[in-house]
C-alpha atoms as a PDB file:
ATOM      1  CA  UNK A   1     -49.930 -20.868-157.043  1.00  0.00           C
ATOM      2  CA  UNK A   2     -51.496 -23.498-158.916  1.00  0.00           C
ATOM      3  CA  UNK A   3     -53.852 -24.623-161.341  1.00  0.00           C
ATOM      4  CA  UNK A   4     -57.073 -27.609-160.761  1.00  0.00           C
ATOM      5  CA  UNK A   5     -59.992 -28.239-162.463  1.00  0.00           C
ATOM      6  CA  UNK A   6     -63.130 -30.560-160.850  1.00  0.00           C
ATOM      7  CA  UNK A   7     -65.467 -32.878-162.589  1.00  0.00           C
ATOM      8  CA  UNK A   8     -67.982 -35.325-162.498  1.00  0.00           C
ATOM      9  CA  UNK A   9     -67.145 -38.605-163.602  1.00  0.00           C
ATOM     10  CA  UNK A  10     -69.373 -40.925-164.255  1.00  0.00           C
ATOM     11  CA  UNK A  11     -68.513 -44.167-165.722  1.00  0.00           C
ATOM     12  CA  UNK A  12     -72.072 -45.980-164.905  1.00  0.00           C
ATOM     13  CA  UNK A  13     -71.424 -46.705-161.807  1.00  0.00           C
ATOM     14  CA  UNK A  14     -72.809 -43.762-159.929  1.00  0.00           C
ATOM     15  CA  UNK A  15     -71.798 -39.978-160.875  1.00  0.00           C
ATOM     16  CA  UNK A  16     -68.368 -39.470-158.586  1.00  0.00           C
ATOM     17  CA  UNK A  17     -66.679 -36.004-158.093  1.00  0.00           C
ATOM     18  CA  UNK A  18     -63.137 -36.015-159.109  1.00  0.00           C
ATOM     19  CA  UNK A  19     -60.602 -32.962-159.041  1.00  0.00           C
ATOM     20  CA  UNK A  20     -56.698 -32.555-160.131  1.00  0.00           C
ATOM     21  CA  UNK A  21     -54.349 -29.773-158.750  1.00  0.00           C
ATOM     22  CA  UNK A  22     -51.292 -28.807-159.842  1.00  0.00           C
ATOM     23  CA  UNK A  23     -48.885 -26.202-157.504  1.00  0.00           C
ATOM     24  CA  UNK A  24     -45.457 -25.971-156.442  1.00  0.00           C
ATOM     25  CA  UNK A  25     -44.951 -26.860-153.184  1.00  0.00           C
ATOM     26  CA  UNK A  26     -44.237 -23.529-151.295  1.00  0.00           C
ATOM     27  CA  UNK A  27     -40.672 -23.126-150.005  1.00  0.00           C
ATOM     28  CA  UNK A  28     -38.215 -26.307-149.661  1.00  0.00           C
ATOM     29  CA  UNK A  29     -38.960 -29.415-148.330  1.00  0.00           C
ATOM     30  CA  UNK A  30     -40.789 -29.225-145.776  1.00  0.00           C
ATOM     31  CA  UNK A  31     -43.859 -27.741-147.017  1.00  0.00           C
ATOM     32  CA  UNK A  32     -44.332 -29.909-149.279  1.00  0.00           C
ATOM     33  CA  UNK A  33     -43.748 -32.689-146.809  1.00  0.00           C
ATOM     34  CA  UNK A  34     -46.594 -31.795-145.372  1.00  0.00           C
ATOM     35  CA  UNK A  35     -48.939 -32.970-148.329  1.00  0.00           C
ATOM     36  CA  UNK A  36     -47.891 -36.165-148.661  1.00  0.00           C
ATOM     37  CA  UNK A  37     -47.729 -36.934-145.165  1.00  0.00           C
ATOM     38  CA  UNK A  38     -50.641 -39.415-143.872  1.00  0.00           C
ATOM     39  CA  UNK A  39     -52.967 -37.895-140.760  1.00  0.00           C
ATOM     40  CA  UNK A  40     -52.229 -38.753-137.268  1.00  0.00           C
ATOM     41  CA  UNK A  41     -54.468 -42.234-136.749  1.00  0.00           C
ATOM     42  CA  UNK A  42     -55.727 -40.540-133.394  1.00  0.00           C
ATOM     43  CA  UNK A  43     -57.141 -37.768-135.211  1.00  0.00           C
ATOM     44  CA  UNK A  44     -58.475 -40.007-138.252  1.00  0.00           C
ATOM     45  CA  UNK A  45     -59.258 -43.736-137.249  1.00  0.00           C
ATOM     46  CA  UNK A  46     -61.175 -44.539-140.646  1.00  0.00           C
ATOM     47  CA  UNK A  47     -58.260 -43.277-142.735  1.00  0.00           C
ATOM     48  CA  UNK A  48     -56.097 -45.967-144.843  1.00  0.00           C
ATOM     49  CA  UNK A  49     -52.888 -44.262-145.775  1.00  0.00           C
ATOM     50  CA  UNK A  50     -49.449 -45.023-147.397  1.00  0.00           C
ATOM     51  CA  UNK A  51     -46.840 -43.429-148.353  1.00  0.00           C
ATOM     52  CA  UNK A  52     -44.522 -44.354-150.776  1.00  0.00           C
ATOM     53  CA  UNK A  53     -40.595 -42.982-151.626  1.00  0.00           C
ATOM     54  CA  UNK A  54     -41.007 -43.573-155.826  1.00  0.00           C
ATOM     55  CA  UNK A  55     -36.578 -43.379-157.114  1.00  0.00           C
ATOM     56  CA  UNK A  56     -36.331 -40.846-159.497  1.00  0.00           C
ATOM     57  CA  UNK A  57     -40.324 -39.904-159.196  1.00  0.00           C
ATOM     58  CA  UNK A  58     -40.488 -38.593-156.165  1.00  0.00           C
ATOM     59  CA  UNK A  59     -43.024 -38.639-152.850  1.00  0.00           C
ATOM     60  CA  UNK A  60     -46.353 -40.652-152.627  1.00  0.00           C
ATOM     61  CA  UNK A  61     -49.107 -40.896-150.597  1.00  0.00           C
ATOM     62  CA  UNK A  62     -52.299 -42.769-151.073  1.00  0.00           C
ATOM     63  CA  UNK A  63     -55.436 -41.905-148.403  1.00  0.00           C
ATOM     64  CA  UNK A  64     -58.676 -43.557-148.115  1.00  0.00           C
ATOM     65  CA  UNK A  65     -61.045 -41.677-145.934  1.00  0.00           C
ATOM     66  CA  UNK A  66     -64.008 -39.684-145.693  1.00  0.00           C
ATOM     67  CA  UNK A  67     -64.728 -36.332-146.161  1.00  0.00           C
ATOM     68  CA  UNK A  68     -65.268 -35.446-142.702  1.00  0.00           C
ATOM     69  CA  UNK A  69     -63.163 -37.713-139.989  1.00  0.00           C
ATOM     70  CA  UNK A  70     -66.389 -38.009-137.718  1.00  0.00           C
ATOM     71  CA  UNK A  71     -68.585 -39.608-140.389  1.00  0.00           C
ATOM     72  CA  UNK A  72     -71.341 -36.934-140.239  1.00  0.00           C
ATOM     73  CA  UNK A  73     -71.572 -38.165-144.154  1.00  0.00           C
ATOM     74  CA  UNK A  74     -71.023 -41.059-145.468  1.00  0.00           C
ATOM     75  CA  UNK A  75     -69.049 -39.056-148.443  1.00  0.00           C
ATOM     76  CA  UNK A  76     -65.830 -40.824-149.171  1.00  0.00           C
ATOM     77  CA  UNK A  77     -62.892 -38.885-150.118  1.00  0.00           C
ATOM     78  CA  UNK A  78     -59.870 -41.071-151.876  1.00  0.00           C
ATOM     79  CA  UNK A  79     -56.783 -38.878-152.598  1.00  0.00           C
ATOM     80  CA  UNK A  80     -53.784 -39.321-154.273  1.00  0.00           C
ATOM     81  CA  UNK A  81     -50.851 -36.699-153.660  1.00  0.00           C
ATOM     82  CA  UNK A  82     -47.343 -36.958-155.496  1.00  0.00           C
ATOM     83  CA  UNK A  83     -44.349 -34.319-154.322  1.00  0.00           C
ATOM     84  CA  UNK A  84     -41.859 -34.563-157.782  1.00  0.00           C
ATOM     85  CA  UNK A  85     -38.194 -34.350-156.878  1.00  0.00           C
ATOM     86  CA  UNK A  86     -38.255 -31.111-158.140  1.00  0.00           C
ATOM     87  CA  UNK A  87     -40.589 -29.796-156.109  1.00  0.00           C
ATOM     88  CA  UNK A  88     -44.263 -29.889-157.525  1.00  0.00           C
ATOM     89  CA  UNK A  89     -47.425 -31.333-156.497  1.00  0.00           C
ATOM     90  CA  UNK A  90     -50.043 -33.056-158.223  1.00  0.00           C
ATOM     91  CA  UNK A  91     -53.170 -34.095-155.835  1.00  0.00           C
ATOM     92  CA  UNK A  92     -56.051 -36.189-157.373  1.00  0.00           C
ATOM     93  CA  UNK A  93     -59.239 -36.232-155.090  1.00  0.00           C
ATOM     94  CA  UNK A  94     -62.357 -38.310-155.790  1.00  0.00           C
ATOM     95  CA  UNK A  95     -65.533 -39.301-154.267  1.00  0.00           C
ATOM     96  CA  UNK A  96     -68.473 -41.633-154.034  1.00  0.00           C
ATOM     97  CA  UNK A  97     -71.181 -38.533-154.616  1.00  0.00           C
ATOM     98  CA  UNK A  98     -71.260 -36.274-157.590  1.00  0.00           C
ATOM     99  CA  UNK A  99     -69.863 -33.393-155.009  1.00  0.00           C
ATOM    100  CA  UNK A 100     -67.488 -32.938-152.506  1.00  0.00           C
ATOM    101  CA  UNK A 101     -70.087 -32.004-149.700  1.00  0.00           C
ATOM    102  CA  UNK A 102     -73.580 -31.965-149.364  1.00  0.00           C
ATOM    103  CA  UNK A 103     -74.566 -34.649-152.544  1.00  0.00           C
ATOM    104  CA  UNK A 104     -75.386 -37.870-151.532  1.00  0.00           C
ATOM    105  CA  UNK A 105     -73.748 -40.681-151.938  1.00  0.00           C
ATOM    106  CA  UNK A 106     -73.938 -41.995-155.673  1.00  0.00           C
ATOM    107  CA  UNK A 107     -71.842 -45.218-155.506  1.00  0.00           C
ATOM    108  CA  UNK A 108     -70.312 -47.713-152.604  1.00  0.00           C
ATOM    109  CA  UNK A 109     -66.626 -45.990-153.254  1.00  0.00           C
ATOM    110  CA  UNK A 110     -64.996 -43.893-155.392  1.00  0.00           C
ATOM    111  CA  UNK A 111     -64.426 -45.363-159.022  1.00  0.00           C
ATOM    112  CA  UNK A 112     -60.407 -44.926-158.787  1.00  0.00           C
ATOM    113  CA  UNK A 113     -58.687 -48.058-157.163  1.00  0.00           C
ATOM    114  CA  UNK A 114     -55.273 -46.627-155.315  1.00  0.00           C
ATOM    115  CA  UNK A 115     -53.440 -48.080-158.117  1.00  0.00           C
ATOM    116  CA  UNK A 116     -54.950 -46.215-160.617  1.00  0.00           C
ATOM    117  CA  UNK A 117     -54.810 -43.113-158.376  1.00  0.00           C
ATOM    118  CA  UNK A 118     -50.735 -43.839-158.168  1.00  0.00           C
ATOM    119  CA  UNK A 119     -51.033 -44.678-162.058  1.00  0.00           C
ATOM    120  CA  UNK A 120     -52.434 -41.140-162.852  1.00  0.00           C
ATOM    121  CA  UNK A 121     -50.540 -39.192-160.388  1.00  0.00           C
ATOM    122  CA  UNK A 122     -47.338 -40.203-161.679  1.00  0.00           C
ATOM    123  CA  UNK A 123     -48.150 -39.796-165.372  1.00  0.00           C
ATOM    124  CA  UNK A 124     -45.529 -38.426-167.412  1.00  0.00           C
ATOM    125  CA  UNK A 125     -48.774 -36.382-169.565  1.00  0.00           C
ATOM    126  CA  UNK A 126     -48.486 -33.860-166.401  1.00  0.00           C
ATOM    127  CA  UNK A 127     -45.050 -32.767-166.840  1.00  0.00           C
ATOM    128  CA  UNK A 128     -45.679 -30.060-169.793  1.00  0.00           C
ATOM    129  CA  UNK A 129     -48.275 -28.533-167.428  1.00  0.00           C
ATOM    130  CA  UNK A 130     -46.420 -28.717-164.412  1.00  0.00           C
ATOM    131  CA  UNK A 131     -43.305 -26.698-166.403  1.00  0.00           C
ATOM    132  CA  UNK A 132     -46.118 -23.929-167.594  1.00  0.00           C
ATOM    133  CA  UNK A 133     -46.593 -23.322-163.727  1.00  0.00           C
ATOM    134  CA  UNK A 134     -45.493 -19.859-162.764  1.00  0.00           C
ATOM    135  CA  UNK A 135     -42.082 -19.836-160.918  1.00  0.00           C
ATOM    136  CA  UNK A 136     -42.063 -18.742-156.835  1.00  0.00           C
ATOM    137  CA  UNK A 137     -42.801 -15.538-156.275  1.00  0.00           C
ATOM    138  CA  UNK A 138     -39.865 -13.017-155.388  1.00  0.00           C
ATOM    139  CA  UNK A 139     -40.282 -10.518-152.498  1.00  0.00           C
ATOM    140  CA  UNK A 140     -40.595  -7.273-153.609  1.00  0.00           C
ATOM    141  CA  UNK A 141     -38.490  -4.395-153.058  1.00  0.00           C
ATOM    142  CA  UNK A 142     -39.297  -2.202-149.838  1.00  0.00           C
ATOM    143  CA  UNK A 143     -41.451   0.856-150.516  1.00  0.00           C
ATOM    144  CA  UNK A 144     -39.553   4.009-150.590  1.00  0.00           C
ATOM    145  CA  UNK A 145     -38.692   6.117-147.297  1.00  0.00           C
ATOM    146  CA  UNK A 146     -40.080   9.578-147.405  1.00  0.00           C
ATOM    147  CA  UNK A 147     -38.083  12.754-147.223  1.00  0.00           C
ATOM    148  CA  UNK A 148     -39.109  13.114-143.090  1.00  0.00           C
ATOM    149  CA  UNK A 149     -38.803  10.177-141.159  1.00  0.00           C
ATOM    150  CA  UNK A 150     -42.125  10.077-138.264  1.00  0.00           C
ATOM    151  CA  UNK A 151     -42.161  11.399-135.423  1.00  0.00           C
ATOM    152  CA  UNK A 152     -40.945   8.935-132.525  1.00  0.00           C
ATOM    153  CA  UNK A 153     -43.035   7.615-129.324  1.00  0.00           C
ATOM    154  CA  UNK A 154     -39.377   9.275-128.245  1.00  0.00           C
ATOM    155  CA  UNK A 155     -39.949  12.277-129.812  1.00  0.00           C
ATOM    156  CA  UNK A 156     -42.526  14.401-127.518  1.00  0.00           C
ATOM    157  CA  UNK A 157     -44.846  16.254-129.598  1.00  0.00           C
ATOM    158  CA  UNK A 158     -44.896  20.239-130.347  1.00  0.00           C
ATOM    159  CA  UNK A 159     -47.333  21.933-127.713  1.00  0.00           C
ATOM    160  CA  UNK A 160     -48.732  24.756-129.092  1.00  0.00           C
ATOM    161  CA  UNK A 161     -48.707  27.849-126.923  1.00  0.00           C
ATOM    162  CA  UNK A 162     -51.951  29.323-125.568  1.00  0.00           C
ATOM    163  CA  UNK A 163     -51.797  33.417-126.053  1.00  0.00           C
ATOM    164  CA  UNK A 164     -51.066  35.264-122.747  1.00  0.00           C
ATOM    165  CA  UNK A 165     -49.451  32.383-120.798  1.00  0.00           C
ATOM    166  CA  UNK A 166     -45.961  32.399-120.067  1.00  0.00           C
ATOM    167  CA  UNK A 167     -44.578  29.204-120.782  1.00  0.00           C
END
């Protein structure tokens, strides 16, 4: 669970849709490895991506793509994804439109550089709201057996007797 909130940023340049999330990454490791993890190149050739190890910070990576890998839109999507050492995530999205899909294209790129992207992720401002972040969730208790356990695929089933037939 998480919290994000999306925007329009527009620094007059061109109106550019920008969005923060905030989450734990679910379960250890690996999970999370997942988000900061650039694309396979064969599945995303226009993608520039890096990731970075930051000591003491945590996991980086920087993408420069578009929002869909076959360039149906010319909608740029720059995102910047940081894994904590202590296991949160804060992913910063932005784009040349005023919307993630279906605006067009306001500006050449996105106004963030990827410095500025790495600059924000790694801000120390988010750690208050990353601690307010609800812990993982515990599995809950089983329900209750009843008094009679259910009958059995093993169990054949009670035939009821039909009036004057011997059974």
């Amino acid at each position: 669970m998480g919290q994000g909130v999306l925007g329009v940023y527009d620094d007059g340049h061109g109106k550019a849709a920008v969005s923060v999330f905030l989450s734990r990454a679910h379960g250890a490791g690996e999970a999370g490895e997942a988000m900061v993890t650039c694309p396979d190149k064969a599945h995303a050739p226009d993608v520039e991506c890096t990731t970075e190890k930051l000591p003491g910070v945590g996991r980086l990576m920087l993408l420069q793509g578009y929002e869909y890998p076959d360039r149906r839109e010319e909608t740029k999507n720059w995102r910047a994804t940081l894994l904590t050492q202590d296991g949160f995530l804060v992913d910063v999205n932005e784009y040349n439109a005023p919307a993630e899909k279906g605006a067009p294209v306001s500006r050449e790129n996105p106004p963030f550089t990827p410095a500025r992207l790495k600059a924000l992720v790694t801000a120390d401002a988010w750690r208050s709201l990353l601690a307010k972040l609800p812990g993982p969730s515990r599995p809950t208790a089983p329900p209750s057996t009843p008094d009679e356990p259910p009958p059995t695929p093993s169990s054949p089933p009670c035939a009821p007797s039909s009036p004057g037939r011997p059974r």
